[in-house]
C-alpha atoms as a PDB file:
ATOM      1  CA  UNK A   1      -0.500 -11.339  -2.528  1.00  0.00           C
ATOM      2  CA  UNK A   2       2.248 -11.720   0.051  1.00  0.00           C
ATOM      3  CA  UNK A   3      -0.058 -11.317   2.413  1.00  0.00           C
ATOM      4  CA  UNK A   4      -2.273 -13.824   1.309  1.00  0.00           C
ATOM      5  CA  UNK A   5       0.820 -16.525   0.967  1.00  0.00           C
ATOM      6  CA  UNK A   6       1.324 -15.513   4.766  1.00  0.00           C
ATOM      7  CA  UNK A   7      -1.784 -16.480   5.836  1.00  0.00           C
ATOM      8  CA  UNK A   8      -2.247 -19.742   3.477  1.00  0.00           C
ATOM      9  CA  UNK A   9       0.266 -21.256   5.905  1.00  0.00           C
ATOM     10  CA  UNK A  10       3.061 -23.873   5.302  1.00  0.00           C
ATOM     11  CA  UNK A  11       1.122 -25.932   2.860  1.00  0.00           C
ATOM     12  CA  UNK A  12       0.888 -23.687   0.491  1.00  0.00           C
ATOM     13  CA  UNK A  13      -1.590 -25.022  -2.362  1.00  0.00           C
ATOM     14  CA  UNK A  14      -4.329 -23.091  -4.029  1.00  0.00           C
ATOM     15  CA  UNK A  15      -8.074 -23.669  -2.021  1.00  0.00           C
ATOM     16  CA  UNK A  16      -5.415 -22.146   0.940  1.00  0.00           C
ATOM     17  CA  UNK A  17      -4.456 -19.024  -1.192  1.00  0.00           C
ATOM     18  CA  UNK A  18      -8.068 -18.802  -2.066  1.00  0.00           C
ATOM     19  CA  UNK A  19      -8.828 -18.987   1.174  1.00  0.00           C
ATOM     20  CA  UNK A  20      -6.285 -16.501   2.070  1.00  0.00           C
ATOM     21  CA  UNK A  21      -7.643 -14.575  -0.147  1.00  0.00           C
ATOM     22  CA  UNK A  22     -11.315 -14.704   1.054  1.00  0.00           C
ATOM     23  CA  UNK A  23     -10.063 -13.103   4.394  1.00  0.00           C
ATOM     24  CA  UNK A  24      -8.755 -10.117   3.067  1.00  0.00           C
ATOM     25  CA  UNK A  25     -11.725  -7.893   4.252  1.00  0.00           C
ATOM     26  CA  UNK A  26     -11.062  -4.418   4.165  1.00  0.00           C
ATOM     27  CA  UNK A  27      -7.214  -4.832   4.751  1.00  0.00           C
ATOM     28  CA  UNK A  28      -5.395  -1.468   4.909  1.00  0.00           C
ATOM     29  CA  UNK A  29      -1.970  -1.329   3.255  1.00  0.00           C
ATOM     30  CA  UNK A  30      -0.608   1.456   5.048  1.00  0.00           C
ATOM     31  CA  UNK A  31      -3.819   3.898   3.515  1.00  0.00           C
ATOM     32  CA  UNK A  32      -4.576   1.941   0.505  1.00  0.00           C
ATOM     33  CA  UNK A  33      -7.597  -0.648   1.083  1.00  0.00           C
ATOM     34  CA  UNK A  34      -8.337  -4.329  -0.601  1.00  0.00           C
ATOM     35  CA  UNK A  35     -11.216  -5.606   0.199  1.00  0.00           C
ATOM     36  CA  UNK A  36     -11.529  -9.668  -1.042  1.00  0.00           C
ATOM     37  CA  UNK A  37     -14.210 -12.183  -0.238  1.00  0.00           C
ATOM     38  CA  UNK A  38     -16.172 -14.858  -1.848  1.00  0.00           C
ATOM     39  CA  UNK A  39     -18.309 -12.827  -4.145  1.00  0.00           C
ATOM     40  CA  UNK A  40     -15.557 -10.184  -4.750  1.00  0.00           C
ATOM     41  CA  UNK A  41     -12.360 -11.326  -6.425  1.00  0.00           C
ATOM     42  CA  UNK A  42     -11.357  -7.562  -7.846  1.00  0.00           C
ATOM     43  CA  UNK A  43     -10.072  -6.265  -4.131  1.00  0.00           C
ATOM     44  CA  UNK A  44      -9.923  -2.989  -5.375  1.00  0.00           C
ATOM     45  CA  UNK A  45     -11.455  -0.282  -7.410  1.00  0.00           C
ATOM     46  CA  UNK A  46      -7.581   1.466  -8.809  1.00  0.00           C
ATOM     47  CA  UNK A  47      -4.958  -0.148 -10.486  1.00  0.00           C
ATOM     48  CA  UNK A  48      -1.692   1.765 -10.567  1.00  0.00           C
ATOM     49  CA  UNK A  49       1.404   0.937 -12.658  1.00  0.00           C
ATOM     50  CA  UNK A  50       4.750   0.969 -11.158  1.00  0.00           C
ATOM     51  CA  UNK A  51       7.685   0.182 -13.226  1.00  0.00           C
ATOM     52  CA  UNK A  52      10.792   0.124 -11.384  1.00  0.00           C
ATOM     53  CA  UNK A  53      14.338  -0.309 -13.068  1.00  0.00           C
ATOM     54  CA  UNK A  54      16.968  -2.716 -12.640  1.00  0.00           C
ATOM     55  CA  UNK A  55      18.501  -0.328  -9.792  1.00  0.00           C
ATOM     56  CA  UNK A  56      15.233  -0.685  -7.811  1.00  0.00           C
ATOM     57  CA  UNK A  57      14.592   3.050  -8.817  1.00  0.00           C
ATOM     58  CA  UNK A  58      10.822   4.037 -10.089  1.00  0.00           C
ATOM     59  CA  UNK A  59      10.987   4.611 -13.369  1.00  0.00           C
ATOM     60  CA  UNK A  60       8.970   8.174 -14.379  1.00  0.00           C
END
């Protein structure tokens, strides 16, 4: 997503987030790939939850 808000620009509204979005073709987050477009709004084929505590420590 904060990718996405990057790349909307300084208007931020949503058709720019969308857009945004949209060009997220098979970007690589350091070994862990999205992959947006028009036709494919899921990005990804894993979900992983990540709970971290009030002392920015992952919670186990």
């Amino acid at each position: 997503m904060l990718e996405a808000l990057k790349r909307a620009g300084p208007k931020v509204d949503s058709a720019a987030v969308v857009k945004a979005m949209e060009s997220l073709r098979n970007f690589d987050l350091g070994g862990y790939t999205v992959d947006f477009g028009p036709d494919k709004r899921d990005g990804a084929n894993n979900v992983f939850l990540t709970m971290i505590a009030r002392d920015g420590k992952l919670v186990e």
